[in-house]
Protein backbone atom coordinates (compact mmCIF):
# COMPACT_ATOMS: atom_id res chain seq x y z
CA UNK A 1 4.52 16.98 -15.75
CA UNK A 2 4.42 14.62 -12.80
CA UNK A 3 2.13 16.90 -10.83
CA UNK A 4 -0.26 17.53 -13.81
CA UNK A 5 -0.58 13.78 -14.35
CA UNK A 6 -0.98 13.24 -10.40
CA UNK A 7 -3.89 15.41 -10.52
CA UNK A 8 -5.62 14.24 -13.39
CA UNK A 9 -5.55 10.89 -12.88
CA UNK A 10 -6.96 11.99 -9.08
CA UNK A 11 -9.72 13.82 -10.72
CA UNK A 12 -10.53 10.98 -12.82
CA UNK A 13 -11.16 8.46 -10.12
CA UNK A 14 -13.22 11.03 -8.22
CA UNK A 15 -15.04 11.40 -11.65
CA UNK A 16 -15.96 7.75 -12.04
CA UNK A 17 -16.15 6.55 -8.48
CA UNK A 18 -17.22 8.21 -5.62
CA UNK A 19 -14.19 8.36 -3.26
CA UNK A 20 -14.86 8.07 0.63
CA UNK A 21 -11.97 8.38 3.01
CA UNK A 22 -11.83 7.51 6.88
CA UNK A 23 -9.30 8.03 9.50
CA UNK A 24 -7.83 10.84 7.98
CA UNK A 25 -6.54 11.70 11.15
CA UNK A 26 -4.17 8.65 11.59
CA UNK A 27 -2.03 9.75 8.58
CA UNK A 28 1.24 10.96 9.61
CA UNK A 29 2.19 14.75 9.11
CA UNK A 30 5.60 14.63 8.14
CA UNK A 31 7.59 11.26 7.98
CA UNK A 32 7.39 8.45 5.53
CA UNK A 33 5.85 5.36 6.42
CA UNK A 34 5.42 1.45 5.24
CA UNK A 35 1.60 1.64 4.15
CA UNK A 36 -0.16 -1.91 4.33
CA UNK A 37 -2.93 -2.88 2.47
CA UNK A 38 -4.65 -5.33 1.12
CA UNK A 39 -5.06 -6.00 -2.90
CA UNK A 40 -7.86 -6.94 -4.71
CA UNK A 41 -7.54 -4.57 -8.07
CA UNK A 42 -4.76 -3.24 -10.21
CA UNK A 43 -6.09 0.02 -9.50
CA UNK A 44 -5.41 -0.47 -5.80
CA UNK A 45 -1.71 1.30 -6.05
CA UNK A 46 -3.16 4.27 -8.43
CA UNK A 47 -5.70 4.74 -5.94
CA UNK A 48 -3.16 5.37 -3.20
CA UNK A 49 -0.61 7.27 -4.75
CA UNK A 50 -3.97 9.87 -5.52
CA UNK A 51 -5.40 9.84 -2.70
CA UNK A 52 -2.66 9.67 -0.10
CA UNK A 53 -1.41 13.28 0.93
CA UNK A 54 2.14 12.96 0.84
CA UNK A 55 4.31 11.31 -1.16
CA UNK A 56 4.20 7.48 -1.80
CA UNK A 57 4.86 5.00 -3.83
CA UNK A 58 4.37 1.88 -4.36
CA UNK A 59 7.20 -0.80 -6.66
CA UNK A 60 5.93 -2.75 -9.76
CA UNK A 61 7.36 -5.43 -11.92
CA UNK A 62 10.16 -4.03 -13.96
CA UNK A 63 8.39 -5.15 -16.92
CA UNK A 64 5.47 -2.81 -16.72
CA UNK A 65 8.08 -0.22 -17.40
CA UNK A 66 8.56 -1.48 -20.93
CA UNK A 67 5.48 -0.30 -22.07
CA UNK A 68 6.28 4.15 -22.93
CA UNK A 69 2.84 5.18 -21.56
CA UNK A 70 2.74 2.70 -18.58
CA UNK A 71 6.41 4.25 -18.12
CA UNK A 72 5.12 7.83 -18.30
CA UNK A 73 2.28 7.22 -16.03
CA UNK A 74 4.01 5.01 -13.71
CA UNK A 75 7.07 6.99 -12.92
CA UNK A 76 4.15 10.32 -12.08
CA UNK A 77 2.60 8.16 -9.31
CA UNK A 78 6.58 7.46 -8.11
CA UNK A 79 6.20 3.67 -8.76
CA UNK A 80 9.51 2.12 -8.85
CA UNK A 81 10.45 -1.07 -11.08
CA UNK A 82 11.84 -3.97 -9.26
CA UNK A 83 13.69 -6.97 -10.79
CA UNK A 84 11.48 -9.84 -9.46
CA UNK A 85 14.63 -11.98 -10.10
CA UNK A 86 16.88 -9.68 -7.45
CA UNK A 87 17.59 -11.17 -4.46
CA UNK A 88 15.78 -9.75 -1.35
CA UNK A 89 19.03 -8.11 0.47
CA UNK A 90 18.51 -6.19 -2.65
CA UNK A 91 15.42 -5.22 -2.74
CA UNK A 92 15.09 -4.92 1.16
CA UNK A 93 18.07 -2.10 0.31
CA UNK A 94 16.22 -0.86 -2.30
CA UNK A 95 13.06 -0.24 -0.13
CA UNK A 96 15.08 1.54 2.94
CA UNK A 97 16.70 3.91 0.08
CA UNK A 98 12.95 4.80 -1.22
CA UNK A 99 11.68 5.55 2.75
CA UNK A 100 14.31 8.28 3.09
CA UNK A 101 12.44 10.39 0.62
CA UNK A 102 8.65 9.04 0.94
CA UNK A 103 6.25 6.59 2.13
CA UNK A 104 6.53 3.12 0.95
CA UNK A 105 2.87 1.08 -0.16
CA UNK A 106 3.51 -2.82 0.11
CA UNK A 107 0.67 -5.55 -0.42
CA UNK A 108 1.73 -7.70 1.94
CA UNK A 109 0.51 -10.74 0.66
CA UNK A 110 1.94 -10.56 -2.91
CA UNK A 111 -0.66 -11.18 -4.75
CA UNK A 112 -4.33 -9.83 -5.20
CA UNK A 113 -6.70 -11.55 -3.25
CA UNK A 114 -10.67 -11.01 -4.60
CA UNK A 115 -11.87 -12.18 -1.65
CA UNK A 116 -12.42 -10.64 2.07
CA UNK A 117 -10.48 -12.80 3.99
CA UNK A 118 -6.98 -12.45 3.96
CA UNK A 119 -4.19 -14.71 2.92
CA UNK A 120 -1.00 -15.63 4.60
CA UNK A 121 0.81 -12.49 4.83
CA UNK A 122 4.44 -12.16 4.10
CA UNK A 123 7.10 -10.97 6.94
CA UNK A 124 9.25 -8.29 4.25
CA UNK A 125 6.45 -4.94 4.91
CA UNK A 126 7.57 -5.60 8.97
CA UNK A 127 10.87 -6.20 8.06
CA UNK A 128 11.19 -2.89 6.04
CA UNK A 129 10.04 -1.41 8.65
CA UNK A 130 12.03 -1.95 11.74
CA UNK A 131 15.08 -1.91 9.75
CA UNK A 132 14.24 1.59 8.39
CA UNK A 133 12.86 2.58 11.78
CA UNK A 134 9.32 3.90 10.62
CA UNK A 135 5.97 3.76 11.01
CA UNK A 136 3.35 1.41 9.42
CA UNK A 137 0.15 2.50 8.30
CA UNK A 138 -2.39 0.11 7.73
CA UNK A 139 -4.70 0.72 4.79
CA UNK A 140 -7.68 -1.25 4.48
CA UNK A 141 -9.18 -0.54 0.69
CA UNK A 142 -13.23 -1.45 0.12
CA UNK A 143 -14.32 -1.33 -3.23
CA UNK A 144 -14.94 -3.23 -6.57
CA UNK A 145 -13.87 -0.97 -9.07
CA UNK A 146 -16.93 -1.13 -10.84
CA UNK A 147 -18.17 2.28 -12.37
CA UNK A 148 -20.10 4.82 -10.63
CA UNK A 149 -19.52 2.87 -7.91
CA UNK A 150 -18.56 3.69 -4.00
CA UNK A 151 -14.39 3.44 -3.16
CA UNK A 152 -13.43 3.50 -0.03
CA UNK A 153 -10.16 4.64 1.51
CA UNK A 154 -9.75 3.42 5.22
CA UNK A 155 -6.55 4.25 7.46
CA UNK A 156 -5.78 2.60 10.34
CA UNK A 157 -3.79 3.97 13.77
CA UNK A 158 -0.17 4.02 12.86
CA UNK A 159 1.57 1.16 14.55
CA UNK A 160 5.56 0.49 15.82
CA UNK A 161 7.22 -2.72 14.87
CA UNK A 162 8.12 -2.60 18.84
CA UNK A 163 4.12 -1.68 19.75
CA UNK A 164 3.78 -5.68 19.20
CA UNK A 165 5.65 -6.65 22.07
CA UNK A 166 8.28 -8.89 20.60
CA UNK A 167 11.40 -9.41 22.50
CA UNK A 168 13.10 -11.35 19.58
CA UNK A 169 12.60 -10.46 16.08
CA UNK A 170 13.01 -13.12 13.12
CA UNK A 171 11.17 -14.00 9.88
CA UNK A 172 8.66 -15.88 12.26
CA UNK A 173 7.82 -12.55 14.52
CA UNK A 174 7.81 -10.71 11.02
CA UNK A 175 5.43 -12.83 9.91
CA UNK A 176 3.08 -13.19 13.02
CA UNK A 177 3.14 -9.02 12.84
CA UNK A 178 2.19 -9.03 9.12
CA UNK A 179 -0.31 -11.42 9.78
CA UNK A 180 -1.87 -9.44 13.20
CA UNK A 181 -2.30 -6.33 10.74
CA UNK A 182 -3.63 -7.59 8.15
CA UNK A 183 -6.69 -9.44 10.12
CA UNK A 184 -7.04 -5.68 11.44
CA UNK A 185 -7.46 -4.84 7.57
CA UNK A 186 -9.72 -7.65 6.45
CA UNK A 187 -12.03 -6.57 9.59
CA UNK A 188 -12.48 -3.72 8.55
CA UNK A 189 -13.17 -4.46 5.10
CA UNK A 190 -16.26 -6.74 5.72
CA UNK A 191 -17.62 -3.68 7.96
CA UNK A 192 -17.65 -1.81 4.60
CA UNK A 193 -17.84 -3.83 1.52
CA UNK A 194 -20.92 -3.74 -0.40
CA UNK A 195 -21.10 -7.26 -1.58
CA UNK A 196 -24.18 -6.36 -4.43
CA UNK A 197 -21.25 -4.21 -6.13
């Protein structure tokens, strides 16, 4: 059931947007990873969970799973609830558990931002990271959403927490890291945006 609804809702954003994807060589063969990227639509995690080759997911407010088809739907793409009133030891734990069976998608500015510069980015993504001892993928994604229109899918070099050159690592170097990346992102997504769309 999960794979049939994987594949159907993959054919369905193929059939109303035209889906371009870039750096397909940067994506890592076989190990999960923290994917970064930045968040403009609510389709932005569907999107990824398609289009991504391996297994990812990507956690949602604990509430979405209320609804039965939202449920349905959401636990096909692997989307796991969070409590937004846990603490973050928790979810931090929670996040390390999910990377030891597939890749982990985190907005790292928690919240969608319409526009093409970034906001401040949050240090937890980085965090994640190191302390599960993977990858990070940035994901820069370039579209409006609008029908019929052009999507595109842009990955980024995987990157070490430790590529950054940090000798001491604290919320501040988490941040600073977060923040590095995502400029990378929001770069790359005034290359490609199409601003009449």
């Amino acid at each position: 059931m999960n794979i049939f609804l994987r594949k159907l809702i993959a054919f369905l954003f193929r059939l109303i947007w035209n889906v371009e994807i870039y750096g397909e060589e940067n994506l890592p063969t076989d190990e999960s990873v923290v994917i970064i990227a930045n968040h403009s639509h609510v389709l932005d995690p569907f999107l990824i969970s398609t289009c991504y080759p391996g297994d990812a997911t990507a956690m949602a407010k604990a509430e979405l799973f209320n609804n039965p088809l939202f449920r349905i739907i959401l636990r096909a793409l692997y989307v796991e609830p969070v409590d937004r009133e846990a603490d973050d030891i928790r979810a931090i734990r929670a996040s390390i558990e999910i990377l030891k069976k597939r890749s982990l998608l985190i907005f790292s500015e928690g919240t969608r931002n319409r526009t093409a510069f970034q906001l401040e980015a949050k240090p937890g993504a980085v965090l994640i990271a190191r302390k599960a001892r993977v990858r990070i993928l940035p994901v820069t994604i370039a579209a409006s959403f609008k029908p019929f229109t052009t999507v595109k899918l842009i990955y980024h070099p995987m990157v070490k927490v430790g590529d950054f050159g940090y000798e001491k690592m604290n919320s501040q170097t988490y941040s600073i890291i977060s923040n590095d990346i995502m400029t990378q992102i929001y770069d790359t997504l005034r290359e490609h945006i199409d601003y009449g769309n």
